[in-house]
Each structure stands twice: as structure tokens, then as C-alpha cells.
C-alpha atoms as a PDB file:
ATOM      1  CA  UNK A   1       8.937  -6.471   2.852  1.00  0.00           C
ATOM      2  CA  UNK A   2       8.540  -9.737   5.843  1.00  0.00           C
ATOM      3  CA  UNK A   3       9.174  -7.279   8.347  1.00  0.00           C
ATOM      4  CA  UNK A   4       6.965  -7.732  11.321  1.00  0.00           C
ATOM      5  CA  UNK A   5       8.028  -5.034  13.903  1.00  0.00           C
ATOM      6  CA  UNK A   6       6.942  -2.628  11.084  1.00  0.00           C
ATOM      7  CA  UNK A   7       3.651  -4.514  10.281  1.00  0.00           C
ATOM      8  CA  UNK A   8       2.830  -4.888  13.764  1.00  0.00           C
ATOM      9  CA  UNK A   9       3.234  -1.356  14.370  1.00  0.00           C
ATOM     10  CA  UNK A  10       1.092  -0.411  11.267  1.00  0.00           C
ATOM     11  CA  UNK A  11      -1.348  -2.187  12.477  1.00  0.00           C
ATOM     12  CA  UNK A  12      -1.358  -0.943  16.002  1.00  0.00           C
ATOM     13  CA  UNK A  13      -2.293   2.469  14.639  1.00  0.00           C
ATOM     14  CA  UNK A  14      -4.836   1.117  12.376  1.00  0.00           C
ATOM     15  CA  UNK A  15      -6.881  -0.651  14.792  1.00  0.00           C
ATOM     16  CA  UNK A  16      -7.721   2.797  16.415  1.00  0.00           C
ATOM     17  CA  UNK A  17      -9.764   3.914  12.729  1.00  0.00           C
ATOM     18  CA  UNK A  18     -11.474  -0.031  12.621  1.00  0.00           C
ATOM     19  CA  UNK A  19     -10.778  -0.100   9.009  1.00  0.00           C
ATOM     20  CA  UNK A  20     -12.816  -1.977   6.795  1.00  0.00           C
ATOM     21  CA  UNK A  21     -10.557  -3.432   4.612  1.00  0.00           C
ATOM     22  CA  UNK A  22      -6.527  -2.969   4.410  1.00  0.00           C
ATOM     23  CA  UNK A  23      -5.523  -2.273   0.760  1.00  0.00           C
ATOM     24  CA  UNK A  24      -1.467  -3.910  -0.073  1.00  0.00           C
ATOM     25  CA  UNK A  25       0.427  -2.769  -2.780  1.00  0.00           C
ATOM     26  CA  UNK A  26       2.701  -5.817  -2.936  1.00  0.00           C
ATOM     27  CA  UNK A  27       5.709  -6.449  -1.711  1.00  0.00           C
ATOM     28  CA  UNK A  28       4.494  -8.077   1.056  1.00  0.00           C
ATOM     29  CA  UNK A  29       6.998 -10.433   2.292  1.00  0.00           C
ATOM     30  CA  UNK A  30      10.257 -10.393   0.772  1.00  0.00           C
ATOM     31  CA  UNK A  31      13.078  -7.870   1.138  1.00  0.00           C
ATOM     32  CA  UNK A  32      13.847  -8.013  -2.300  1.00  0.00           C
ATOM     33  CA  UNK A  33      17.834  -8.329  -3.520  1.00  0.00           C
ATOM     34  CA  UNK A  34      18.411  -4.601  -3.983  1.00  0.00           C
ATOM     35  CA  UNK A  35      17.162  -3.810   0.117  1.00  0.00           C
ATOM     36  CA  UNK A  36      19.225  -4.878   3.030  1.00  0.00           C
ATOM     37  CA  UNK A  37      17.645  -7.439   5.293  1.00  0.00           C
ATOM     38  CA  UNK A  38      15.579  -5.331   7.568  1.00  0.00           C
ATOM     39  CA  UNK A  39      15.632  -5.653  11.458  1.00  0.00           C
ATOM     40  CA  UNK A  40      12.905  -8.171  12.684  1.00  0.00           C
ATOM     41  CA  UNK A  41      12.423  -9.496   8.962  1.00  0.00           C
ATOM     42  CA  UNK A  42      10.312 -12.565   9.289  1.00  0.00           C
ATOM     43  CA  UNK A  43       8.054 -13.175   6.145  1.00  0.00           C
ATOM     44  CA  UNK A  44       6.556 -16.655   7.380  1.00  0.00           C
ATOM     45  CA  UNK A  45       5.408 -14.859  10.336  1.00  0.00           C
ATOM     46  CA  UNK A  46       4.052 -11.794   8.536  1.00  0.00           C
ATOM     47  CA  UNK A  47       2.180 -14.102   6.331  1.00  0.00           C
ATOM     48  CA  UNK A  48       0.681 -15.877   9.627  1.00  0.00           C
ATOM     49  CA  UNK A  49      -0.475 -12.329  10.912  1.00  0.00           C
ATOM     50  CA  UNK A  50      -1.995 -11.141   7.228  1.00  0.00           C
ATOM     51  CA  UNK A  51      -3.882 -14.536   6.676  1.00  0.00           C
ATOM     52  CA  UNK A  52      -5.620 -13.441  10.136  1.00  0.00           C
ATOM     53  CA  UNK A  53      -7.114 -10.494   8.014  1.00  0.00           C
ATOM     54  CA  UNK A  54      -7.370 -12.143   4.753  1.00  0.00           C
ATOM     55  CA  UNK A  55     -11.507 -11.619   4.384  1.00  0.00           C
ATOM     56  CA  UNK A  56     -10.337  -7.612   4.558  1.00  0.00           C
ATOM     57  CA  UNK A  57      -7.259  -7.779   2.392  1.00  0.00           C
ATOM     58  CA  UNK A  58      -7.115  -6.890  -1.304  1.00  0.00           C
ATOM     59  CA  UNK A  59      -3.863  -6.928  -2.032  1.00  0.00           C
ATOM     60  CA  UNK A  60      -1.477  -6.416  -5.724  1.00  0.00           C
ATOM     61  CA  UNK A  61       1.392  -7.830  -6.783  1.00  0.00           C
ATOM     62  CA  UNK A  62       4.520  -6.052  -6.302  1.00  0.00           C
ATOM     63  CA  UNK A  63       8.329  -6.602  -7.743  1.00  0.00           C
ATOM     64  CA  UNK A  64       9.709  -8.832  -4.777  1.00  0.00           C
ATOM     65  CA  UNK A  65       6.934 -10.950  -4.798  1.00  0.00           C
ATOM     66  CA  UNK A  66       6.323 -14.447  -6.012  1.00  0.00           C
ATOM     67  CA  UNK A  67       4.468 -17.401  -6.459  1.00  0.00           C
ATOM     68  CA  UNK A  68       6.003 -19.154  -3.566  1.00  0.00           C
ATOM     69  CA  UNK A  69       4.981 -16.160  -1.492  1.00  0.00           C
ATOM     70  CA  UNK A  70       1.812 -16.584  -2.558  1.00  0.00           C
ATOM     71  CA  UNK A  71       1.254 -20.420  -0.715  1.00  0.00           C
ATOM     72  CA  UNK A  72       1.849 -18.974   2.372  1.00  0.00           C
ATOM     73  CA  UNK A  73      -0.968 -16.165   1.770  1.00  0.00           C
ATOM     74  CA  UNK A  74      -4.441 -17.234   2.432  1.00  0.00           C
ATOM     75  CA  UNK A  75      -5.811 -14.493  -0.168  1.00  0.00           C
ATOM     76  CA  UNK A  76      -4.742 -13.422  -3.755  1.00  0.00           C
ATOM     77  CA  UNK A  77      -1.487 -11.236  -3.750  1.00  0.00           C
ATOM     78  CA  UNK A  78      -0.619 -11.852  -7.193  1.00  0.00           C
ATOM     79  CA  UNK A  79      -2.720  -9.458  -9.322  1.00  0.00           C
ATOM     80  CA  UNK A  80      -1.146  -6.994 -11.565  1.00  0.00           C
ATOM     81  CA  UNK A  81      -3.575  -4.244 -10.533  1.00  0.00           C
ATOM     82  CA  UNK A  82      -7.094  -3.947  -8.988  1.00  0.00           C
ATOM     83  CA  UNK A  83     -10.010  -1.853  -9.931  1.00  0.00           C
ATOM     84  CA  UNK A  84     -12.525  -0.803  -7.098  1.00  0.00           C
ATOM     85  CA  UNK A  85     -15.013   1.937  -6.376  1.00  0.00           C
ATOM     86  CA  UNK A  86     -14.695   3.748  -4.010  1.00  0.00           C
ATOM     87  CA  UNK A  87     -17.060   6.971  -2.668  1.00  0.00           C
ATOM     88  CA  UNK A  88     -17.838   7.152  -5.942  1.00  0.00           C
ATOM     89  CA  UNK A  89     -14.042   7.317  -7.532  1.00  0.00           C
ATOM     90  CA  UNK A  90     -12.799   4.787  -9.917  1.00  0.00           C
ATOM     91  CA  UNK A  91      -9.591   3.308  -7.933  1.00  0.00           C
ATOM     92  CA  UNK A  92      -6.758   1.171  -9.425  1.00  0.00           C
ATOM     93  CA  UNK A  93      -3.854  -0.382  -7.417  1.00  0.00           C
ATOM     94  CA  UNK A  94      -0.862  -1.091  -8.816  1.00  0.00           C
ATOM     95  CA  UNK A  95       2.347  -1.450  -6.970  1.00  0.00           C
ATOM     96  CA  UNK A  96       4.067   0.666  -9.795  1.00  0.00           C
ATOM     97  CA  UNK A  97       6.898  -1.377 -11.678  1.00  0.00           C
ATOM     98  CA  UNK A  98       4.542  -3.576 -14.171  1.00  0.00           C
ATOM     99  CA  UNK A  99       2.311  -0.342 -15.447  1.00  0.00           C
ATOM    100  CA  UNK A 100       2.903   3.385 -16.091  1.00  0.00           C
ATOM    101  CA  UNK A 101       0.028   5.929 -15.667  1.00  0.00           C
ATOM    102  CA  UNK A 102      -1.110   5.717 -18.621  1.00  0.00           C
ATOM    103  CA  UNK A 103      -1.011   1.949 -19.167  1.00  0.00           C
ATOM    104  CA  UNK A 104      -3.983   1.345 -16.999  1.00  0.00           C
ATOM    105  CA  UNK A 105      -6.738   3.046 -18.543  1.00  0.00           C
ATOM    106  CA  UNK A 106      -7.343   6.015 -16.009  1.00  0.00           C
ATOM    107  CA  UNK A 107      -9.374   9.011 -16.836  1.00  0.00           C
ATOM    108  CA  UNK A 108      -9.457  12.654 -15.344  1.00  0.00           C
ATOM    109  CA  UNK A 109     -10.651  12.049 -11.663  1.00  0.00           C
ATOM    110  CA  UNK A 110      -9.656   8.634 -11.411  1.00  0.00           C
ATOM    111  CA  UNK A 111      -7.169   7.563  -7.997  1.00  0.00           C
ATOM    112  CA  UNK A 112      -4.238   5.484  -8.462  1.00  0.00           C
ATOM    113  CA  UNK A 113      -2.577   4.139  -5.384  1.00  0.00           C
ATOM    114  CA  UNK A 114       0.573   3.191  -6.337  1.00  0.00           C
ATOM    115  CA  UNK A 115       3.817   1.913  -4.109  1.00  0.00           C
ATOM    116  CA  UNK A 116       6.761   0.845  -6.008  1.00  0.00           C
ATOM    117  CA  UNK A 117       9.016   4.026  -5.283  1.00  0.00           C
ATOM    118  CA  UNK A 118       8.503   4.010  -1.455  1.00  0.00           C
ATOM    119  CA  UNK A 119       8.336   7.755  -1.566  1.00  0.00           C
ATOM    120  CA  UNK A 120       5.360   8.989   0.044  1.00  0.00           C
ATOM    121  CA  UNK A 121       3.129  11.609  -1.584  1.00  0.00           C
ATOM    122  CA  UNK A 122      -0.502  13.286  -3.362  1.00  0.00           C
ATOM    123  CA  UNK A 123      -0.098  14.698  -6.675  1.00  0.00           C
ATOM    124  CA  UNK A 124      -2.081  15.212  -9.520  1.00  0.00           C
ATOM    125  CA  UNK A 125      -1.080  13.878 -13.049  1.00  0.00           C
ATOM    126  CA  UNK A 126      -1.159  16.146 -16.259  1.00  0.00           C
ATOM    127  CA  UNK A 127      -4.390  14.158 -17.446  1.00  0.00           C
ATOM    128  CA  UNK A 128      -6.368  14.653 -13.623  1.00  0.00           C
ATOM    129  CA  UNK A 129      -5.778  11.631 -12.114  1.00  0.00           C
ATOM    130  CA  UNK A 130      -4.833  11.781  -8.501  1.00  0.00           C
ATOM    131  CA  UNK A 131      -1.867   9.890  -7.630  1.00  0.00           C
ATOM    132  CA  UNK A 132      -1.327   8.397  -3.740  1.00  0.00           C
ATOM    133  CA  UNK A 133       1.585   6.624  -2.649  1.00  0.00           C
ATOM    134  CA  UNK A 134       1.610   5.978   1.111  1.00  0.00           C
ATOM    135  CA  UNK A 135       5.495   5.284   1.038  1.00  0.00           C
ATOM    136  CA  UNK A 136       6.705   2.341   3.189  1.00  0.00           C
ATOM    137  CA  UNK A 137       6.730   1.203   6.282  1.00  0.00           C
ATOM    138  CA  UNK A 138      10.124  -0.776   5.975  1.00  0.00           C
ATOM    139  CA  UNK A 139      12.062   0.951   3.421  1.00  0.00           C
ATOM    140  CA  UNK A 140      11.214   4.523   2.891  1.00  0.00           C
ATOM    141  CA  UNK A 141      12.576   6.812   0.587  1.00  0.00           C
ATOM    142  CA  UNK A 142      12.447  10.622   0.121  1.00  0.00           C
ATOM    143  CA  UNK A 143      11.765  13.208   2.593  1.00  0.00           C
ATOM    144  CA  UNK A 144       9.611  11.412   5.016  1.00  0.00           C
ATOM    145  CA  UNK A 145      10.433   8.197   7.253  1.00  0.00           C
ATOM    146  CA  UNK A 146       8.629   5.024   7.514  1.00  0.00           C
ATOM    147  CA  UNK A 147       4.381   5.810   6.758  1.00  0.00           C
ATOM    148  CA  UNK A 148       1.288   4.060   5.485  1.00  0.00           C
ATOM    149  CA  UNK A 149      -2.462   5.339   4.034  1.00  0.00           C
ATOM    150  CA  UNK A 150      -5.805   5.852   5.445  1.00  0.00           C
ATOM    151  CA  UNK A 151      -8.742   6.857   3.748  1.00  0.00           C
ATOM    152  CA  UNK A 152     -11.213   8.043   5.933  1.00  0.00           C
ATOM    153  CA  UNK A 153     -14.237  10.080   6.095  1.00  0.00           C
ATOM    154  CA  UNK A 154     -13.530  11.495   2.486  1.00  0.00           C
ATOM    155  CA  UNK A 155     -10.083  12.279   3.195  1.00  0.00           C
ATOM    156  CA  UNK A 156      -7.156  10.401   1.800  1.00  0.00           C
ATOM    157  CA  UNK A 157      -4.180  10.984   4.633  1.00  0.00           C
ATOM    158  CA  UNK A 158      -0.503   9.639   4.650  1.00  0.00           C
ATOM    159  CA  UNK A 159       0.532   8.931   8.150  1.00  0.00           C
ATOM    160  CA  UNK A 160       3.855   8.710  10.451  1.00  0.00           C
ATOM    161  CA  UNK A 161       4.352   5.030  11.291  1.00  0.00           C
ATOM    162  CA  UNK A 162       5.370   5.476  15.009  1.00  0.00           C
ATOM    163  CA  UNK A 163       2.209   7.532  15.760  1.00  0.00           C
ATOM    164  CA  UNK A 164       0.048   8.165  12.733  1.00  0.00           C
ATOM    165  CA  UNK A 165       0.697  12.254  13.071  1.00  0.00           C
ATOM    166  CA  UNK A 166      -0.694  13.375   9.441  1.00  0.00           C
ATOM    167  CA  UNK A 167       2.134  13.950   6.975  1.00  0.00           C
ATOM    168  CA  UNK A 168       0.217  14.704   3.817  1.00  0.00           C
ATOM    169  CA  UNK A 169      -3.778  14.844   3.438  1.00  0.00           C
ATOM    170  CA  UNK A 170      -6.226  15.387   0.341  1.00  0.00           C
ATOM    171  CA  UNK A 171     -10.038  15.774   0.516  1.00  0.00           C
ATOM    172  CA  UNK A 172     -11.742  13.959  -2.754  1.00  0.00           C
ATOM    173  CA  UNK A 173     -14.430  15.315  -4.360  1.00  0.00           C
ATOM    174  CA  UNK A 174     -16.581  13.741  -6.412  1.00  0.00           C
END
């Protein structure tokens, strides 16, 4: 949401895991019209620091962003969803306001990373598919304060912003 403190700080405690890549689930720069302007809220500059990690980003397309957001990234932020693989799961991001569930073709076992509510949390779906929403690290919502994702060594972890202290964790099996 263009707030740098926040992505400077996420960041921070990233850098001790060396991740490979750095999965966004939009909303990347823009506060949107229904959020107050948040302290240190610089999108240019957020843009700058992302585009320095662009060949690691893969990144979706979330409700306060745009197309003019998108000519100060250096990498697509604009898709609707992604598809990967990953340690053997079928993934899909989507930011959560565009697709339900069931609108994106997931099966039993499938992960959906999802962002849109800012309220951090694992569950499980009714039809098996494993639902992970970090929460935010600018506007969070629910019982937890500001947080992001790491998955690591198997494990799928939601983490305190100011010192990565594990909130929530879930092992995947395949």
C-alpha cells in the first residue's frame, strides 16, 4: 500500500531466510480510497526499491492497483492470478476481490495465497484446499498486527512484522 517504513522492515526480516523469490499479492503501491494515508507512504519510492528485486518478484494484481502503477514497476503486477508449483503443490495467487474459491479452478490439496482481507490466517476450505493469507504489513485487520509469509523448508509460516516471531505455521504434505 506505497508504504516504505513497512516494506523496508519486511524486508529486513526477509533477508535473514535469502529467499528465492518474494511472492505480492497486489496492492502494492497505493493506499487505496477506503485506507487512511499511512505514515511514511511513498509509492514512487517503494516502486524504486521493488524494481531492485524485480528478477525475484511474481507479483498479482490487487484492488488499489492500476495501470499507471504498473509504469513505475519494472515487472508484471497486473495479473489476475498466478499459477505455480511449488514442492510439488499446485499454487494460485490471487489478491482476493476479482475471484472466489471456487472461481479459480482449485482441487483438494491445492494452496491459494490470497490477500484482499488483510486478516492473517491457515485454513482449510470445505473442498481441501488450503487457504494462506499472510495479512498486511500496512493495514492489518483481525486479531494480529502488521505480518507477512514465508515458506520455508516445507513449512508455510505467518510472521510478526517487527521481528518475524511465528504467529501461525502449517507443514504441507504432499
Amino acid at each position: 500500500h506505497g508504504c516504505l517504513p513497512a516494506l523496508e522492515k519486511a524486508l529486513e526480516q526477509l533477508a535473514a531466510f535469502k529467499p528465492d523469490h518474494y511472492l505480492l499479492l497486489g496492492d502494492l503501491l497505493n493506499h487505496g480510497p477506503r485506507n487512511p494515508v499511512p505514515e511514511g507512504y511513498a509509492p514512487a519510492e517503494v516502486a524504486e526499491r521493488l524494481n531492485l528485486l524485480k528478477g525475484q518478484i511474481i507479483a498479482v494484481r490487487g484492488n488499489c492497483d492500476s495501470e499507471v502503477d504498473q509504469m513505475l514497476l519494472e515487472f508484471p503486477a497486473l495479473s489476475p492470478c498466478n499459477y505455480l508449483l511449488m514442492a510439488g503443490f499446485r499454487v494460485c495467487m490471487s489478491h482476493g476481490h476479482l475471484f472466489a474459491p471456487e472461481q479459480l479452478a482449485l482441487s483438494a490439496g491445492d494452496l491459494l495465497l490470497t490477500g484482499h482481507t488483510h486478516k492473517a490466517g491457515i485454513t482449510r476450505s470445505d473442498e481441501g484446499i488450503l487457504i494462506f493469507n499472510p495479512g498486511s504489513i500496512t493495514f492489518p485487520r483481525g486479531e494480529w498486527g502488521p505480518s507477512f509469509g514465508l515458506y520455508q523448508s516445507g513449512t508455510l509460516t505467518i510472521r510478526v512484522l517487527d521481528d518475524a516471531a511465528i504467529l501461525a505455521s502449517h507443514v504441507l504434505v504432499a
